[in-house]
C-alpha atoms as a PDB file:
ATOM      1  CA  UNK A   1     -12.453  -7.117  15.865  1.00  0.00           C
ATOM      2  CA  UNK A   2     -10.650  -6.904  12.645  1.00  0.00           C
ATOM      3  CA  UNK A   3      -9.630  -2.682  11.580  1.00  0.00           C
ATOM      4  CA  UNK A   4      -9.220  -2.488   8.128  1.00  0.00           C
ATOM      5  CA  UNK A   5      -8.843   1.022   6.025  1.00  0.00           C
ATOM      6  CA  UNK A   6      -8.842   1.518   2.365  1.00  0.00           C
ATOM      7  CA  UNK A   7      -6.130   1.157   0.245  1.00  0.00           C
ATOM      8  CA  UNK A   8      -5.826   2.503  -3.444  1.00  0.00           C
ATOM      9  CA  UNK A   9      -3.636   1.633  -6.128  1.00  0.00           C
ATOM     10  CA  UNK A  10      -2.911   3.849  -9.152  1.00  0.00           C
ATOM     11  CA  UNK A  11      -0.778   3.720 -11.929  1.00  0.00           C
ATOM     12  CA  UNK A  12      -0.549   6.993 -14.841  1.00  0.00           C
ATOM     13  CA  UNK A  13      -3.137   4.941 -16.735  1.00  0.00           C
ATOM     14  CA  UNK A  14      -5.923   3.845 -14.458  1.00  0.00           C
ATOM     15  CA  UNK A  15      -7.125   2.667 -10.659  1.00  0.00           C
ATOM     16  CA  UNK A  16      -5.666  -1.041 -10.464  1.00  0.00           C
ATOM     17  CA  UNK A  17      -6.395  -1.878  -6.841  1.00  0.00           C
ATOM     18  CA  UNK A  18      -9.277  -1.150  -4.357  1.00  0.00           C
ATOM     19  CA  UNK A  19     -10.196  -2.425  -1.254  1.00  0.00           C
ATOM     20  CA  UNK A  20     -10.415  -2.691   2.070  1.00  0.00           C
ATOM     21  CA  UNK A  21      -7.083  -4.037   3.674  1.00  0.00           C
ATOM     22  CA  UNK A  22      -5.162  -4.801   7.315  1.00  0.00           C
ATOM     23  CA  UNK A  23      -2.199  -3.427   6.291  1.00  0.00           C
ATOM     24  CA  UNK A  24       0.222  -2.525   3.919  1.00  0.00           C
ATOM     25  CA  UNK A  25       4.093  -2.968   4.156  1.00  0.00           C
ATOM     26  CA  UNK A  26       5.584  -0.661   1.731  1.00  0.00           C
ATOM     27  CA  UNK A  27       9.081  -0.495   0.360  1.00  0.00           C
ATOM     28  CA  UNK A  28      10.400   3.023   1.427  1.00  0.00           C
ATOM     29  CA  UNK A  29      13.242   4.694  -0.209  1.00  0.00           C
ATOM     30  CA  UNK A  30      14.653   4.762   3.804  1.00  0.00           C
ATOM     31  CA  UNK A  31      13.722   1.152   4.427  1.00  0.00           C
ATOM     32  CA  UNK A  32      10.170  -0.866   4.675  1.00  0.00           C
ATOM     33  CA  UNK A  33       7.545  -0.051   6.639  1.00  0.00           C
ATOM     34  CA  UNK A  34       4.055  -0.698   8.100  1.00  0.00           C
ATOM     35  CA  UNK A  35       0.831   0.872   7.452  1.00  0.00           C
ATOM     36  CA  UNK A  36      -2.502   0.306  10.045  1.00  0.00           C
ATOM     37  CA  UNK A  37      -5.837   1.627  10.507  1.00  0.00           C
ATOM     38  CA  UNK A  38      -5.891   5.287  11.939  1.00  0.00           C
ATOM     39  CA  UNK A  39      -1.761   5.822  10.941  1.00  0.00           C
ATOM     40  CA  UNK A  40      -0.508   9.323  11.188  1.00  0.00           C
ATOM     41  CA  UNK A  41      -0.630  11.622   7.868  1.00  0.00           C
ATOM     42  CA  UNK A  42       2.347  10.761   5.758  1.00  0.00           C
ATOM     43  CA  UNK A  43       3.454  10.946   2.347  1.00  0.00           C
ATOM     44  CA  UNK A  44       6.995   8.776   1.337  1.00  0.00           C
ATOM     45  CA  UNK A  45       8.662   7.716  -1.412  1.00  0.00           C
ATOM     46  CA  UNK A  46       8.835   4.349  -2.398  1.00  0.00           C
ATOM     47  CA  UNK A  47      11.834   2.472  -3.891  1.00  0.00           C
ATOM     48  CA  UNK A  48      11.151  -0.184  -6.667  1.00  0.00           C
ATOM     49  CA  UNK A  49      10.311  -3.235  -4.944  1.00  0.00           C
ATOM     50  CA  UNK A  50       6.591  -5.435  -3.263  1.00  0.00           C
ATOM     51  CA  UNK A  51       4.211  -4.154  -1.238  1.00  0.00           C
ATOM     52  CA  UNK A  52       2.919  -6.554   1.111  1.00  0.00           C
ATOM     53  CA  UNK A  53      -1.064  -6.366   1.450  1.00  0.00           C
ATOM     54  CA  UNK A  54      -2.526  -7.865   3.895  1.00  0.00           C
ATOM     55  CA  UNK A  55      -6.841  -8.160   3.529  1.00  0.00           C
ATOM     56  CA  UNK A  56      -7.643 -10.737   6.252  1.00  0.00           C
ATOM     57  CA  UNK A  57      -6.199 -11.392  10.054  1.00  0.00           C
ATOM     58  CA  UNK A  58      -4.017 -14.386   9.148  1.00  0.00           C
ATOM     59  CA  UNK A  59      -0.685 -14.321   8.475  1.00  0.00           C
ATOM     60  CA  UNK A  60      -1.113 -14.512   4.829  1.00  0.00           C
ATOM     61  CA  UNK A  61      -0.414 -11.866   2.431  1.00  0.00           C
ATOM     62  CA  UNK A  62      -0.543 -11.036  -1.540  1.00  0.00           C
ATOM     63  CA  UNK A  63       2.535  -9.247  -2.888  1.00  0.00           C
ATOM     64  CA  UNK A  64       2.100  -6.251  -5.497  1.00  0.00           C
ATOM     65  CA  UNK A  65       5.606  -5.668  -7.368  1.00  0.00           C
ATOM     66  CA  UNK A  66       5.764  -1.959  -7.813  1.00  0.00           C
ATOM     67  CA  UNK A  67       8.852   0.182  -9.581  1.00  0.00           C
ATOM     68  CA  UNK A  68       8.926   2.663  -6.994  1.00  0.00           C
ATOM     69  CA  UNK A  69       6.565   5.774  -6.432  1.00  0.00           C
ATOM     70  CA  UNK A  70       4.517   7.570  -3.784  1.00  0.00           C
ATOM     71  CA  UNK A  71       2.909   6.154  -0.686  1.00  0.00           C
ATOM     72  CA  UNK A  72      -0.141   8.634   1.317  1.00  0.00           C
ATOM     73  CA  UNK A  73      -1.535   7.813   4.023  1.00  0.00           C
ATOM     74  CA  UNK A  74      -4.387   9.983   5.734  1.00  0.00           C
ATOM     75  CA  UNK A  75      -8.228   9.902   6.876  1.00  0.00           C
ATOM     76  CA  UNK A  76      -7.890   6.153   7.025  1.00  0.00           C
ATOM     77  CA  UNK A  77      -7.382   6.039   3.347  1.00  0.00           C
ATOM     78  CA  UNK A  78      -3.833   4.641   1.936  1.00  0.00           C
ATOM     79  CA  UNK A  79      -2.871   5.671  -2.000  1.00  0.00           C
ATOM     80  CA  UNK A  80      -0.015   4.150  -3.521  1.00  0.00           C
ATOM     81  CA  UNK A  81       0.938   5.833  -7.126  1.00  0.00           C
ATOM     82  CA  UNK A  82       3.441   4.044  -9.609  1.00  0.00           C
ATOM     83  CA  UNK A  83       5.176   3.872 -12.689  1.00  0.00           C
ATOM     84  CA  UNK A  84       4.734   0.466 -13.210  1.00  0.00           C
ATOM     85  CA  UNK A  85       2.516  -2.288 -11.133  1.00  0.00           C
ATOM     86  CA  UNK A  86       2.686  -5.819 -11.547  1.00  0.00           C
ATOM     87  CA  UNK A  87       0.945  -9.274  -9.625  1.00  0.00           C
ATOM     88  CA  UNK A  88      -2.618  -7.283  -8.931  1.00  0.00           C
END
């Protein structure tokens, strides 16, 4: 059974990314790391780099170039807010 959460994507200007995803591998300011269905509340900053989305149970991924930001994660709900996003 495949647990997926949502995941949001926001820049200053609008909502660029919505869905329903696996997980997210986010480039922290303290190194990368992984988010999954029911993760602990957290909020982290993000250092200019890709997040790593994965919507499906295979090992492939898209890649969303970001220029650093905020990462929450809570209620099974991921928001990611940047300056700049790029490859949506």
């Amino acid at each position: 059974m495949i647990h997926k959460f949502n995941l949001d994507i926001v820049s200053p200007e609008s909502l660029v990314f919505s869905k329903e995803v696996i997980m997210v591998v986010a480039p922290g300011v303290e190194g990368e790391f992984g988010v999954l269905e029911n993760h602990a509340p957290l909020i982290a900053a993000l250092q200019a780099g890709e997040l790593k989305v994965y919507e499906s149970d295979d090992k492939n991924f898209n890649t969303i170039s970001i220029s650093g930001g905020f990462l929450e994660v809570a209620n099974n709900r991921c928001t990611v807010l940047a300056e700049k996003i790029n490859n949506v």
